[in-house]
C-alpha atoms as a PDB file:
ATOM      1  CA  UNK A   1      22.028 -35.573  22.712  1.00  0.00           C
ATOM      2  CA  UNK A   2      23.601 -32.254  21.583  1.00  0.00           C
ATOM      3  CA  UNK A   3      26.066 -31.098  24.317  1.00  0.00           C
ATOM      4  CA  UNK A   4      26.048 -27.406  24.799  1.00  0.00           C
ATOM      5  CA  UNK A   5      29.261 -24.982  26.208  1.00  0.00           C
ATOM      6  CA  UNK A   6      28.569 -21.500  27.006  1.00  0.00           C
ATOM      7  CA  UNK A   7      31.119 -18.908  26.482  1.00  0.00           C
ATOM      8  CA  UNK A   8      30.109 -16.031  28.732  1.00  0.00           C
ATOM      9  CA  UNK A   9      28.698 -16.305  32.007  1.00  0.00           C
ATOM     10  CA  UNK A  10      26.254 -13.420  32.058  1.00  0.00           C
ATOM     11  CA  UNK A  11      22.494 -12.160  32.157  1.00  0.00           C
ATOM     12  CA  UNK A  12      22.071 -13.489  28.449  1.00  0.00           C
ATOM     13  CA  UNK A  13      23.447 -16.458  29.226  1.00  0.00           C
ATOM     14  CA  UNK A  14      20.835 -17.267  32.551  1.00  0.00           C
ATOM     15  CA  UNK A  15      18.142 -16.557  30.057  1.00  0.00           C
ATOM     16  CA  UNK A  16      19.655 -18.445  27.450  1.00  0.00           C
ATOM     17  CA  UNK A  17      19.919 -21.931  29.253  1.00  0.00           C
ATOM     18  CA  UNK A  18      16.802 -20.945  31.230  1.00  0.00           C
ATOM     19  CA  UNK A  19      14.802 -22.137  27.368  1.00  0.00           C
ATOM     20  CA  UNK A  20      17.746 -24.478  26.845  1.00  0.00           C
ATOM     21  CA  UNK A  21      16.471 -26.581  29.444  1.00  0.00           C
ATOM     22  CA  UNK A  22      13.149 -26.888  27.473  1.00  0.00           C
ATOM     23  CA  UNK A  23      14.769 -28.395  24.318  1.00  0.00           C
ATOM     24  CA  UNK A  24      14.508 -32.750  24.728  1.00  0.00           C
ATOM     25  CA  UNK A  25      17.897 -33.064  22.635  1.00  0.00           C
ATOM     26  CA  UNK A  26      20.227 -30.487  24.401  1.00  0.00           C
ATOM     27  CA  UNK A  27      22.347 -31.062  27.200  1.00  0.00           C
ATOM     28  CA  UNK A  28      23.954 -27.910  29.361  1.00  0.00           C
ATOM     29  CA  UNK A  29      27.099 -29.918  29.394  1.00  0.00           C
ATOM     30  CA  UNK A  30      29.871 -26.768  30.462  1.00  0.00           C
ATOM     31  CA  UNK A  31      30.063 -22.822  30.983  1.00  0.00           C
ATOM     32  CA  UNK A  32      33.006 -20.778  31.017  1.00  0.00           C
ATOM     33  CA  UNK A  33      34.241 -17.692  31.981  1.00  0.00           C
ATOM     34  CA  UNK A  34      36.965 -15.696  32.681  1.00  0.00           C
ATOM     35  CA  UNK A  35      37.060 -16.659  36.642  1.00  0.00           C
ATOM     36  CA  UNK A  36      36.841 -20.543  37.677  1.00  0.00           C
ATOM     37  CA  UNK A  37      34.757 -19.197  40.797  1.00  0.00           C
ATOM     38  CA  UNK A  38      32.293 -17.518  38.783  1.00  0.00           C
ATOM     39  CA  UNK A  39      31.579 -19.844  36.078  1.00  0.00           C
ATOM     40  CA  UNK A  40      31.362 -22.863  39.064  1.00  0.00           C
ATOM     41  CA  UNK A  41      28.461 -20.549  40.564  1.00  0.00           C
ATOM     42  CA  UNK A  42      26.765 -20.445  36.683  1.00  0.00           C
ATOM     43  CA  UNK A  43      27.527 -24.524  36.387  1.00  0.00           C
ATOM     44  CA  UNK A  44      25.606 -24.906  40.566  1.00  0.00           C
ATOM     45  CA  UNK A  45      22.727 -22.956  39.606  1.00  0.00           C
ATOM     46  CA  UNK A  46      22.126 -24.478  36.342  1.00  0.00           C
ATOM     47  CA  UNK A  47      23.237 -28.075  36.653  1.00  0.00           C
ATOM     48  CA  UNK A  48      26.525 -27.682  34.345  1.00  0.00           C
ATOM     49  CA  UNK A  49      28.684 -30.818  34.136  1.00  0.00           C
ATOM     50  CA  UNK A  50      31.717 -29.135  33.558  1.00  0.00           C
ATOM     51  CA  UNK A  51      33.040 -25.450  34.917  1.00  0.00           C
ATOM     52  CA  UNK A  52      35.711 -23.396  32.934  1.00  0.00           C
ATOM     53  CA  UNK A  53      37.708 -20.466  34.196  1.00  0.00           C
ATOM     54  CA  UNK A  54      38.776 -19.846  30.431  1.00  0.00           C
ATOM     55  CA  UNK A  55      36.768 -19.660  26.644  1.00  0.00           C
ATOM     56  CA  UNK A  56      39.973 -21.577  25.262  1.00  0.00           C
ATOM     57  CA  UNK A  57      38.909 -24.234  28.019  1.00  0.00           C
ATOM     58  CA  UNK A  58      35.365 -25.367  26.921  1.00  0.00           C
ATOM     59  CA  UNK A  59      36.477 -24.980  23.365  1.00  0.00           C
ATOM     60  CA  UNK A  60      39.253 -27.927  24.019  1.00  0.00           C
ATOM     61  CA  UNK A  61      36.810 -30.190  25.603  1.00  0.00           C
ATOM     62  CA  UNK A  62      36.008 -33.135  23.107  1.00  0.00           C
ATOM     63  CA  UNK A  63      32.313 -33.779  24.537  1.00  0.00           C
ATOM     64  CA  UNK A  64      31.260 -30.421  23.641  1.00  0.00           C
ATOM     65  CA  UNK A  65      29.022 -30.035  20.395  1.00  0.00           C
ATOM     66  CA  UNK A  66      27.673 -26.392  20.332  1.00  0.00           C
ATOM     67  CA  UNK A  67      28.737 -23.400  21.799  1.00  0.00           C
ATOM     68  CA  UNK A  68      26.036 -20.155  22.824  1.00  0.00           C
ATOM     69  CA  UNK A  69      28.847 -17.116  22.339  1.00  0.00           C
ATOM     70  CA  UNK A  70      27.475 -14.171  24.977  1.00  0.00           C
ATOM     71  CA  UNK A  71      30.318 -11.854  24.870  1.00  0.00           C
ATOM     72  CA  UNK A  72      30.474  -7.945  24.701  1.00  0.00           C
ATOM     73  CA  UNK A  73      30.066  -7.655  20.948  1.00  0.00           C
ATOM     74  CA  UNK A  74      33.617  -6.739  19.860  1.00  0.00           C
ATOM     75  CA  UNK A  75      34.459 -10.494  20.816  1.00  0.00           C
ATOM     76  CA  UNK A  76      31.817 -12.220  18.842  1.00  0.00           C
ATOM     77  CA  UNK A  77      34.174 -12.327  15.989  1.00  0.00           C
ATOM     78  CA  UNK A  78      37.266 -13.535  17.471  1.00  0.00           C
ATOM     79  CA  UNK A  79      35.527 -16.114  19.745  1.00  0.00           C
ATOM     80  CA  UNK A  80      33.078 -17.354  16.478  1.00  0.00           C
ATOM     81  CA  UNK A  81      36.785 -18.041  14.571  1.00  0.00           C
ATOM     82  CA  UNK A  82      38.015 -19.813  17.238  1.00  0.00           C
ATOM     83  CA  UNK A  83      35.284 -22.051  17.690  1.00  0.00           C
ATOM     84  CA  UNK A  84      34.775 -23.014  14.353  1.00  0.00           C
ATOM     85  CA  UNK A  85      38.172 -24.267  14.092  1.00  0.00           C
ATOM     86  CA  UNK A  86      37.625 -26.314  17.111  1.00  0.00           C
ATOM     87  CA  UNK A  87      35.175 -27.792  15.219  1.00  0.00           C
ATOM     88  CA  UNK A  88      31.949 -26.805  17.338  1.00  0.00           C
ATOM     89  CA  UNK A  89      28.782 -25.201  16.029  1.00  0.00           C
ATOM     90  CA  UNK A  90      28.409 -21.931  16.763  1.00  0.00           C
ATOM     91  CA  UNK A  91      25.184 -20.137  18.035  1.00  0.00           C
ATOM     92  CA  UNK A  92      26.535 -16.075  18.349  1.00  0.00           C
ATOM     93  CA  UNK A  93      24.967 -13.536  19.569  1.00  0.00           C
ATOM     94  CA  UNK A  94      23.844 -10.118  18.211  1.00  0.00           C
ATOM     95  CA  UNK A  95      25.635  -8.465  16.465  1.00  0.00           C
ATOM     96  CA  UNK A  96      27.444 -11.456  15.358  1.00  0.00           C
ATOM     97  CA  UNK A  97      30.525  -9.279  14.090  1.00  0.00           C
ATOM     98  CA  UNK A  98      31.120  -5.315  14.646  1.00  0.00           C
ATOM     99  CA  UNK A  99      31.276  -4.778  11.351  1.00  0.00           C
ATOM    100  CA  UNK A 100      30.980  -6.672   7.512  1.00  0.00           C
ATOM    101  CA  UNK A 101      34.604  -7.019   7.786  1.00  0.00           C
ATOM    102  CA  UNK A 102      34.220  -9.191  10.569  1.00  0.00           C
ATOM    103  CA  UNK A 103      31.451 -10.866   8.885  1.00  0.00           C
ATOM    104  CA  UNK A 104      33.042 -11.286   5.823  1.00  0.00           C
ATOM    105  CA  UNK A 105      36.231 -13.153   7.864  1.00  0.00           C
ATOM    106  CA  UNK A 106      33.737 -15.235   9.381  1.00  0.00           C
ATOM    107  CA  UNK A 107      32.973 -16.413   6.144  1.00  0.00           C
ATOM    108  CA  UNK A 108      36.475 -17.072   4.949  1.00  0.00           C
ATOM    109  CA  UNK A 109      36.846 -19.426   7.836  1.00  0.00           C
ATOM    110  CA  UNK A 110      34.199 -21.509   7.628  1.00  0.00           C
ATOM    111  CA  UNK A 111      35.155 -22.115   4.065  1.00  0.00           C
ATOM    112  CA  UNK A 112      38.423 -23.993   5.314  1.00  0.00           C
ATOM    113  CA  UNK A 113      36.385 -25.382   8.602  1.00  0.00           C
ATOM    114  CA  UNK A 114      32.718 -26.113   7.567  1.00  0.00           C
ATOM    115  CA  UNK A 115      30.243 -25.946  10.631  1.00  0.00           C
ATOM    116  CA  UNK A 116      27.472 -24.937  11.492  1.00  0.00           C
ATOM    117  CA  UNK A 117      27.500 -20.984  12.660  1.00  0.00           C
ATOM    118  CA  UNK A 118      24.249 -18.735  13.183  1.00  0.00           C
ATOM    119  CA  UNK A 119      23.772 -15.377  14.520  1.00  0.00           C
ATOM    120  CA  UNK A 120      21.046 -15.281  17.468  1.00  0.00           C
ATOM    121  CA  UNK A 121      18.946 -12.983  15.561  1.00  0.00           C
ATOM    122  CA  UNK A 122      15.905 -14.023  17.781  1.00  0.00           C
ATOM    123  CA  UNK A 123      13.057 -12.106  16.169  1.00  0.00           C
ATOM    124  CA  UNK A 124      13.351 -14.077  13.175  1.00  0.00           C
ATOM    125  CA  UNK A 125      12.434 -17.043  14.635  1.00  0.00           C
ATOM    126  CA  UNK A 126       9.246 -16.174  16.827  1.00  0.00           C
ATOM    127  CA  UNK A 127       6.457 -17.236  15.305  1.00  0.00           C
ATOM    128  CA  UNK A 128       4.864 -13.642  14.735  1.00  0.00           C
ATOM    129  CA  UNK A 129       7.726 -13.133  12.632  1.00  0.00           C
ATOM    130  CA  UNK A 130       6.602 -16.283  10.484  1.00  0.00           C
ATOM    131  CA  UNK A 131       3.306 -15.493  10.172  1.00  0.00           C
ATOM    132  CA  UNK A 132       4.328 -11.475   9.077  1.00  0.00           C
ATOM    133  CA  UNK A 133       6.682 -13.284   6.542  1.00  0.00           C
ATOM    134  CA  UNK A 134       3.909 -15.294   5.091  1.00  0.00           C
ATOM    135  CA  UNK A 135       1.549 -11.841   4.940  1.00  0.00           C
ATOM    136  CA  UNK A 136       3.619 -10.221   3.051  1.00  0.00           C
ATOM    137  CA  UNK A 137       4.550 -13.111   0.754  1.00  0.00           C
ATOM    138  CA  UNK A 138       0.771 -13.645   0.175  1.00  0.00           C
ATOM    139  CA  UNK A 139       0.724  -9.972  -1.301  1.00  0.00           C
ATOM    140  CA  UNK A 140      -2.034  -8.973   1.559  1.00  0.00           C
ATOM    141  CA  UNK A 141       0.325  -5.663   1.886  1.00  0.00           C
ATOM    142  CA  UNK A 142       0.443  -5.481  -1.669  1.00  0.00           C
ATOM    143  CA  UNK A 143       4.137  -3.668  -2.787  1.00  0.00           C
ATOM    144  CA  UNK A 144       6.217  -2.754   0.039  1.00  0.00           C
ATOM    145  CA  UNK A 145       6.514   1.243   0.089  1.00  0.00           C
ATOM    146  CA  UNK A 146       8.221   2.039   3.217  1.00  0.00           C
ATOM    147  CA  UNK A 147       9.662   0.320   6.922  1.00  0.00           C
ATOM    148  CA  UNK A 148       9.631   2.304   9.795  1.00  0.00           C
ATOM    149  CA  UNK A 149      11.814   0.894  13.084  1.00  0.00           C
ATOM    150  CA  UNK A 150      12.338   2.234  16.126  1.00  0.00           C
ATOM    151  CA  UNK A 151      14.190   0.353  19.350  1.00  0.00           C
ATOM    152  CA  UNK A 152      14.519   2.948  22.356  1.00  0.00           C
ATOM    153  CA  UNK A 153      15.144   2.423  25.835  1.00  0.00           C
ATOM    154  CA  UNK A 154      16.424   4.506  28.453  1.00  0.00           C
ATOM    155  CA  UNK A 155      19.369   3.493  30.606  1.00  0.00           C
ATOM    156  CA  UNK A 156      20.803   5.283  33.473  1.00  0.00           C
ATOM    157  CA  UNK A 157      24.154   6.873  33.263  1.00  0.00           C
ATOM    158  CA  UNK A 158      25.827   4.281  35.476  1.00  0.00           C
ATOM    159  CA  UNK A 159      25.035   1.619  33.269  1.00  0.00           C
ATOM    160  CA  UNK A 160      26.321   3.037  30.226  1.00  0.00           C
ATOM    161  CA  UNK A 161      29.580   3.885  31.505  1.00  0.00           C
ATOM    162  CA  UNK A 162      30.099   0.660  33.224  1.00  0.00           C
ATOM    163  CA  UNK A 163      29.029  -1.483  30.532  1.00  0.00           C
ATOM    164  CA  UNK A 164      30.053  -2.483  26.896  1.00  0.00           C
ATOM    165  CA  UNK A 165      27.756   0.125  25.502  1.00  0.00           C
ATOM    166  CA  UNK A 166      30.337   3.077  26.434  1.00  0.00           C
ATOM    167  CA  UNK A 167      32.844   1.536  24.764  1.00  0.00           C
ATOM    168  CA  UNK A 168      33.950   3.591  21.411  1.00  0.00           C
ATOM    169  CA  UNK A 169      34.885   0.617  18.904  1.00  0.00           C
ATOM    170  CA  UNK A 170      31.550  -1.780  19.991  1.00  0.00           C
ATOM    171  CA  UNK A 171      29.728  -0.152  22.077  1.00  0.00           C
ATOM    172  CA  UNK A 172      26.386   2.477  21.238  1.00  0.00           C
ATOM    173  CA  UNK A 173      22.877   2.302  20.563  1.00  0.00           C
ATOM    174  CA  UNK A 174      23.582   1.574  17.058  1.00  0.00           C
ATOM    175  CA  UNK A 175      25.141  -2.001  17.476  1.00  0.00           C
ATOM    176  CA  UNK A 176      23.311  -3.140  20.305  1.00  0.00           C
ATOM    177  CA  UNK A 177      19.887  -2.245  19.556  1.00  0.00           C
ATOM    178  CA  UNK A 178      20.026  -1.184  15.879  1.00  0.00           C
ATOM    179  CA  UNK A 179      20.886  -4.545  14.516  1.00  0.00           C
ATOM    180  CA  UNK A 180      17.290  -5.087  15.211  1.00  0.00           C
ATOM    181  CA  UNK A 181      15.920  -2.692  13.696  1.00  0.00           C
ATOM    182  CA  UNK A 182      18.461  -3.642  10.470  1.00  0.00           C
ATOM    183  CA  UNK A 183      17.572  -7.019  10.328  1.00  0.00           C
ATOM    184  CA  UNK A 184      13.965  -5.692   9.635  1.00  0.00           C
ATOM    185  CA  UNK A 185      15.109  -3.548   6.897  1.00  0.00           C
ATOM    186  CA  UNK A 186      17.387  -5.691   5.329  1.00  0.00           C
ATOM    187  CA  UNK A 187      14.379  -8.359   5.107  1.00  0.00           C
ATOM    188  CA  UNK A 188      12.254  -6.745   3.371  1.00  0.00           C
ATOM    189  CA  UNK A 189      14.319  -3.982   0.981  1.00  0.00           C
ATOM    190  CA  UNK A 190      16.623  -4.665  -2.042  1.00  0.00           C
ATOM    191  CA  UNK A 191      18.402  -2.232  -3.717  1.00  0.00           C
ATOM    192  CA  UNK A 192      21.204   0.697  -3.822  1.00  0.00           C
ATOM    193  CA  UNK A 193      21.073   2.471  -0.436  1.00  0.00           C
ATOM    194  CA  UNK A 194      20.944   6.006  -0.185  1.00  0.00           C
ATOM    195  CA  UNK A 195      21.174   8.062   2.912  1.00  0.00           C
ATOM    196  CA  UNK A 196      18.620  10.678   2.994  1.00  0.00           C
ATOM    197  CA  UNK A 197      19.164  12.424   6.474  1.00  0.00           C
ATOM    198  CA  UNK A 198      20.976  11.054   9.624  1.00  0.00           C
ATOM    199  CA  UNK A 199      20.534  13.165  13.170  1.00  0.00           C
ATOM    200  CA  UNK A 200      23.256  11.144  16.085  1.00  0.00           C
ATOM    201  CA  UNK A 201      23.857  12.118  19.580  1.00  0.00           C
ATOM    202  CA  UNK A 202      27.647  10.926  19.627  1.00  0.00           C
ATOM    203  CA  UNK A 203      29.479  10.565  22.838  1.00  0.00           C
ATOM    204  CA  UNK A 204      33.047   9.895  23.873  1.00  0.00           C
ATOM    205  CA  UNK A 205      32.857   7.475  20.011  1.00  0.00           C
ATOM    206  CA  UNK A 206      29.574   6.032  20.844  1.00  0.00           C
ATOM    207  CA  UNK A 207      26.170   6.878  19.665  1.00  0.00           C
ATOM    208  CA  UNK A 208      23.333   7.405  22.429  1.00  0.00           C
ATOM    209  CA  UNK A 209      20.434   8.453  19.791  1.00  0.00           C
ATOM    210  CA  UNK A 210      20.586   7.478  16.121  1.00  0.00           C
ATOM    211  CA  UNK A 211      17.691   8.167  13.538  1.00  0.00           C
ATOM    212  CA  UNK A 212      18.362   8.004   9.893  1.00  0.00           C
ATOM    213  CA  UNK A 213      15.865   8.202   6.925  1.00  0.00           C
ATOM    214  CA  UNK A 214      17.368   6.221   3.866  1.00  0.00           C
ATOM    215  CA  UNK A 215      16.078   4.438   0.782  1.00  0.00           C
ATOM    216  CA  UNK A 216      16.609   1.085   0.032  1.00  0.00           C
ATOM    217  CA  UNK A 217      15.581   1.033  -4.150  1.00  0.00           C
ATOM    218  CA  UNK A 218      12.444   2.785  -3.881  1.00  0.00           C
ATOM    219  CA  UNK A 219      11.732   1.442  -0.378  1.00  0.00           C
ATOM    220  CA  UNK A 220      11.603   4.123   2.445  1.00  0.00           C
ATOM    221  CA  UNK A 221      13.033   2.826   5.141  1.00  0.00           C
ATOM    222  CA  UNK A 222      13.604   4.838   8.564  1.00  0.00           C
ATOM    223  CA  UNK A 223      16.478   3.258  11.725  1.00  0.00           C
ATOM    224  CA  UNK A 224      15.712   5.053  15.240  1.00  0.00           C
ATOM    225  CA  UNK A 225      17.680   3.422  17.973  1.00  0.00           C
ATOM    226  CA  UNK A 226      18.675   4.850  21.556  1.00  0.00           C
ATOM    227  CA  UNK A 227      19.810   3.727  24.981  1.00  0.00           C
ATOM    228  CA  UNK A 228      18.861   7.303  26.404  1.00  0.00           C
ATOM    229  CA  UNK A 229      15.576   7.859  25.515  1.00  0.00           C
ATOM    230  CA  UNK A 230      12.102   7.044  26.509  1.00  0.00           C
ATOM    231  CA  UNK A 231      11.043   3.355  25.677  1.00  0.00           C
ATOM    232  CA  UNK A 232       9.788   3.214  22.108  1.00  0.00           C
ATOM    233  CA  UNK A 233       9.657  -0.123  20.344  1.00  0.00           C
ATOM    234  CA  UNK A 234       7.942  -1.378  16.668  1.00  0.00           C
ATOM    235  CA  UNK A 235       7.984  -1.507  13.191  1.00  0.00           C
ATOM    236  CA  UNK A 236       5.669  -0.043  11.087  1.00  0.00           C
ATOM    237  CA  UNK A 237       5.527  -1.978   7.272  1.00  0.00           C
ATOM    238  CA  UNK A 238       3.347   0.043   4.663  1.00  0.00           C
ATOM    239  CA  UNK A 239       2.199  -0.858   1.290  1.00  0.00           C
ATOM    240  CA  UNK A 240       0.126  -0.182  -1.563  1.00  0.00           C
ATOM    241  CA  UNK A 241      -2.859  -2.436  -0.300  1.00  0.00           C
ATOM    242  CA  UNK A 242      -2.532  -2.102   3.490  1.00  0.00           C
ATOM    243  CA  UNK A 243       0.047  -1.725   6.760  1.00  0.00           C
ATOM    244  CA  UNK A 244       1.008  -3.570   9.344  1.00  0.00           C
ATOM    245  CA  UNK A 245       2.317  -2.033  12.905  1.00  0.00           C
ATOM    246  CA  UNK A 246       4.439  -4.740  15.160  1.00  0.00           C
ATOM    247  CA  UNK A 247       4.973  -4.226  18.897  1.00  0.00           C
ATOM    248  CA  UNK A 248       8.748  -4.836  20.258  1.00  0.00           C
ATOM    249  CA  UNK A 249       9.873  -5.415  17.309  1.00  0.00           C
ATOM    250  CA  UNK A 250      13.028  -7.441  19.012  1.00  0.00           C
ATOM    251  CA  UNK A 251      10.718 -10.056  20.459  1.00  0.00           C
ATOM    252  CA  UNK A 252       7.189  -9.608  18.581  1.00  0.00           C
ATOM    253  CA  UNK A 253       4.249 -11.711  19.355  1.00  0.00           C
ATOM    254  CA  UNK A 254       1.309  -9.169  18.541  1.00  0.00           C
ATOM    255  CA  UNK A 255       0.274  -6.609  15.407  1.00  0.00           C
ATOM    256  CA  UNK A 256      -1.777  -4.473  14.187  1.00  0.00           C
ATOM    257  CA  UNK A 257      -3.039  -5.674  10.377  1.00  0.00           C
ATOM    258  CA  UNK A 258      -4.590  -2.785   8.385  1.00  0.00           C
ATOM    259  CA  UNK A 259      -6.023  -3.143   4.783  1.00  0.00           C
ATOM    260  CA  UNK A 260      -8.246  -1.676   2.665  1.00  0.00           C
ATOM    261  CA  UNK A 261     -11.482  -3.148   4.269  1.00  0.00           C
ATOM    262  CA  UNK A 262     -10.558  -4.005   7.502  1.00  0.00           C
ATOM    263  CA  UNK A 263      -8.534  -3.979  11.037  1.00  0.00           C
ATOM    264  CA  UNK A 264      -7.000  -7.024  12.375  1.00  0.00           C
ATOM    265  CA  UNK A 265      -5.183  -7.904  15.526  1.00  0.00           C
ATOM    266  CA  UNK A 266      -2.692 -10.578  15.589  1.00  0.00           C
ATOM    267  CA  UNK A 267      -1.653 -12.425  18.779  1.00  0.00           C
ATOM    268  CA  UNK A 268       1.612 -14.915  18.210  1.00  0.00           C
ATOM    269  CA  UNK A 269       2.501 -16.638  21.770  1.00  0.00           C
ATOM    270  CA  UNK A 270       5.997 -17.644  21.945  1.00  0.00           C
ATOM    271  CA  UNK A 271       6.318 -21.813  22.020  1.00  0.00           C
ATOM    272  CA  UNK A 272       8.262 -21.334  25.251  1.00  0.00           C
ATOM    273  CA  UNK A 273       9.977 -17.934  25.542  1.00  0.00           C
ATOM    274  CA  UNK A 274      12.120 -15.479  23.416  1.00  0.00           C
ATOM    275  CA  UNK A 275      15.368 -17.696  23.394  1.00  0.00           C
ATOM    276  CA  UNK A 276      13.764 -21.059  22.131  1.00  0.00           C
ATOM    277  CA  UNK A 277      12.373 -20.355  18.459  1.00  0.00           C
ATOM    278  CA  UNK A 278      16.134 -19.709  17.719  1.00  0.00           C
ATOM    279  CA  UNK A 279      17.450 -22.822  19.522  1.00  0.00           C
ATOM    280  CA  UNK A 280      14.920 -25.259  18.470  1.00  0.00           C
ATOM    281  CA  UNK A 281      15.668 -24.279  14.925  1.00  0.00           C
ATOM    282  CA  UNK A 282      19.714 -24.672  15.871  1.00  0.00           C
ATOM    283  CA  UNK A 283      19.087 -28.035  17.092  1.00  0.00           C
ATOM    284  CA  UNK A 284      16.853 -29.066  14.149  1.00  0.00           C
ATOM    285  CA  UNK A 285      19.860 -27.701  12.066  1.00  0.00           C
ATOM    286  CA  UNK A 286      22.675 -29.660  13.834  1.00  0.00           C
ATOM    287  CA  UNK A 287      20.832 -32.771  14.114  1.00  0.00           C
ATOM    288  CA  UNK A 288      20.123 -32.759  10.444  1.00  0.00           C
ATOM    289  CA  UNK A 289      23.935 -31.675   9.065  1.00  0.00           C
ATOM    290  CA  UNK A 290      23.052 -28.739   7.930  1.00  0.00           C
ATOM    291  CA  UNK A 291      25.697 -26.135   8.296  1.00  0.00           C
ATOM    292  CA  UNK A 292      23.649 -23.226   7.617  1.00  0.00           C
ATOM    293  CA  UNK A 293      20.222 -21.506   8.247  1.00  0.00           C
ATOM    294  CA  UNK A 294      17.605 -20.580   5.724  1.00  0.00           C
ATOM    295  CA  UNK A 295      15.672 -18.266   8.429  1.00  0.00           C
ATOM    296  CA  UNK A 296      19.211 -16.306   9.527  1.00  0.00           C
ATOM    297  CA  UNK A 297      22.273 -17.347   6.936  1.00  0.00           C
ATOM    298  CA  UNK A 298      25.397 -15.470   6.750  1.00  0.00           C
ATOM    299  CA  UNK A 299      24.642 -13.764   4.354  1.00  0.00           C
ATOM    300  CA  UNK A 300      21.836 -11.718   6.043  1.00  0.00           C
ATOM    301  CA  UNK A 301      24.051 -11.224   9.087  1.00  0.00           C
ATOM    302  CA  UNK A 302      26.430  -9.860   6.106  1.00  0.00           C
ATOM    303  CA  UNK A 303      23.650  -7.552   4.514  1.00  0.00           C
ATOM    304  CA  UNK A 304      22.890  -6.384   8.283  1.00  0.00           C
ATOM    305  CA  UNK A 305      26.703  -5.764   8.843  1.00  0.00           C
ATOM    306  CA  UNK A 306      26.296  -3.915   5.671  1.00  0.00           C
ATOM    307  CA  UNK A 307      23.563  -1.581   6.538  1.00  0.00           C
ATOM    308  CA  UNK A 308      24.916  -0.426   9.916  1.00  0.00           C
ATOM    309  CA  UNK A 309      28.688   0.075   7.873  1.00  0.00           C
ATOM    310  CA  UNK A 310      26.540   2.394   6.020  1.00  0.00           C
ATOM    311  CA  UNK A 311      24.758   4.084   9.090  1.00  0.00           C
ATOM    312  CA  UNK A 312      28.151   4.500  10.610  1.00  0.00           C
ATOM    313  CA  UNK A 313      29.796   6.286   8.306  1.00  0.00           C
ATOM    314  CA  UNK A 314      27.271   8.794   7.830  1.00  0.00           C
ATOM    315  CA  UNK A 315      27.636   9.747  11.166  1.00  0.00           C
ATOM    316  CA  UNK A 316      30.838  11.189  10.181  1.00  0.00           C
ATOM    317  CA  UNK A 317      30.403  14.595   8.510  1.00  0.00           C
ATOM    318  CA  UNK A 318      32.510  15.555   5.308  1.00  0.00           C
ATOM    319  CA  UNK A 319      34.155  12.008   5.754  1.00  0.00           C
ATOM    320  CA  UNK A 320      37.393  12.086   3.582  1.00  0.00           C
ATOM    321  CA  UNK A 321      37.538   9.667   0.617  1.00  0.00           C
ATOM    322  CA  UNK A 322      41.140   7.546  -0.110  1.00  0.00           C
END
């Protein structure tokens, strides 16, 4: 029985341990917050054994295996090094690290503490994402051409400037909801990135509206991510033999399959929900001794990182070179 600690007693988290509860070899064994009182009410609702009013807390408990990280993104990093040198396995949300840097010292850790660490890059694990994987593997696309993503949503003012999004340094459109869209890209393109043409609706350091054109190698690839616009949410994969147009493109479970001769819905249920493709492969991992993922391994969290570095700095105009 794999005994689970949750750092971060939030929306995510509910949702999280909400699929948890499906998994037969899991155990919500503690949550933890930053107040006693409100990680008790978490540990009531959801049948916790243990309550935490501090991360450092459920990290020093001995009976905890695995920890779910569900932070504000600019303490993915610092919690996912901490963890792994308590020796748990680590299940982080997106975006696992701010930026490759993090990433990178993410990395350097685990070299010195070997465990098992994953970023909770859910799409990849749906089963519409396997099944578009083993499409394009079969050639039915023919030679990827270009990737079109888009991830909009509209949020009210209120909840931008009282949330993690307004922050400057992790906050944005970009890292909350473009990682999505990156993971996509980074799939499926290989090659020197160029920037082609980048439009950004900055704000007090954080972007509201991003939509870049780039190449990846000869691979057109287009990122268009917002928290202020009107919902908007797929990716469109062309090739030389056909095209295929996925719907929420953050948790997929139907497309549109286009070739030469033909038109072709696909319907992929989830097993259970969003959440449990990604912890049913974590378990699977962890009970075997693996201490990495072929679906999600570092180094596409890295090549993600990578991708949104790129992004960022573009947003910069004339940026000075040292």
């Amino acid at each position: 029985m794999i005994r689970w600690g949750i750092i971060g007693a939030g929306k995510i988290a509910q949702r999280f341990v909400k699929s948890l509860a499906h998994e037969k070899n899991s155990q919500l064994y503690a949550v933890s917050c930053r107040t006693f009182s409100k990680a008790q009410q978490f540990a009531d609702i959801y049948h916790a054994l243990k309550a935490y009013g501090s991360y450092a807390e459920v990290l020093q408990d001995p009976n905890v295996d695995a920890v779910y990280i569900t932070l504000p993104h600019g303490y993915h990093y610092l919690w996912s090094i901490q963890a792994i040198k308590a020796g748990k396995a680590v299940l982080v949300e997106k975006p696992a690290g701010i930026n490759a840097f993090e990433i990178e010292g993410i990395m350097e850790v685990l070299k010195q503490h070997p465990v098992l660490w994953m970023e909770a890059m859910k799409p990849r694990f749906t089963p519409l994402y396997q099944k578009i994987q083993k499409i394009i593997q079969e050639g039915i696309l023919g030679d990827i051409q270009e990737i079109h993503t888009v991830l909009n949503s509209k949020q009210s003012d209120k909840v931008i400037q009282n949330s993690y999004l307004s922050d400057p340094v992790y906050g944005g459109a970009l890292l909350d909801c473009g990682c999505y869209c990156a993971t996509w890209i980074t799939e499926y393109t290989k090659g020197k990135l160029r920037i082609d043409h980048i439009n950004v609706d900055l704000q007090d350091g954080y972007d509201l509206h991003t939509k870049v054109q780039m190449h990846v190698g000869d691979t057109l690839a287009a990122l268009e991510t917002a928290i202020n616009q009107p919902e908007k949410k797929e990716v469109l994969i062309k090739g030389t033999r056909g095209e295929i147009r996925i719907q929420d493109l953050h948790r997929p479970t139907s497309a549109e399959l286009k070739t030469e001769d033909k038109v072709e819905i696909i319907d992929c249920p989830y097993e259970v929900d969003d959440f449990y493709g990604e912890i049913s492969h974590f378990v699977s991992l962890l009970e075997n001794g693996k201490q990495s993922s072929p679906i999600m391994p570092i180094q596409s969290s890295l090549e993600t990182a990578m991708l949104l570095d790129r992004i960022k700095d573009a947003m910069t105009p004339n940026p000075i070179e040292i």
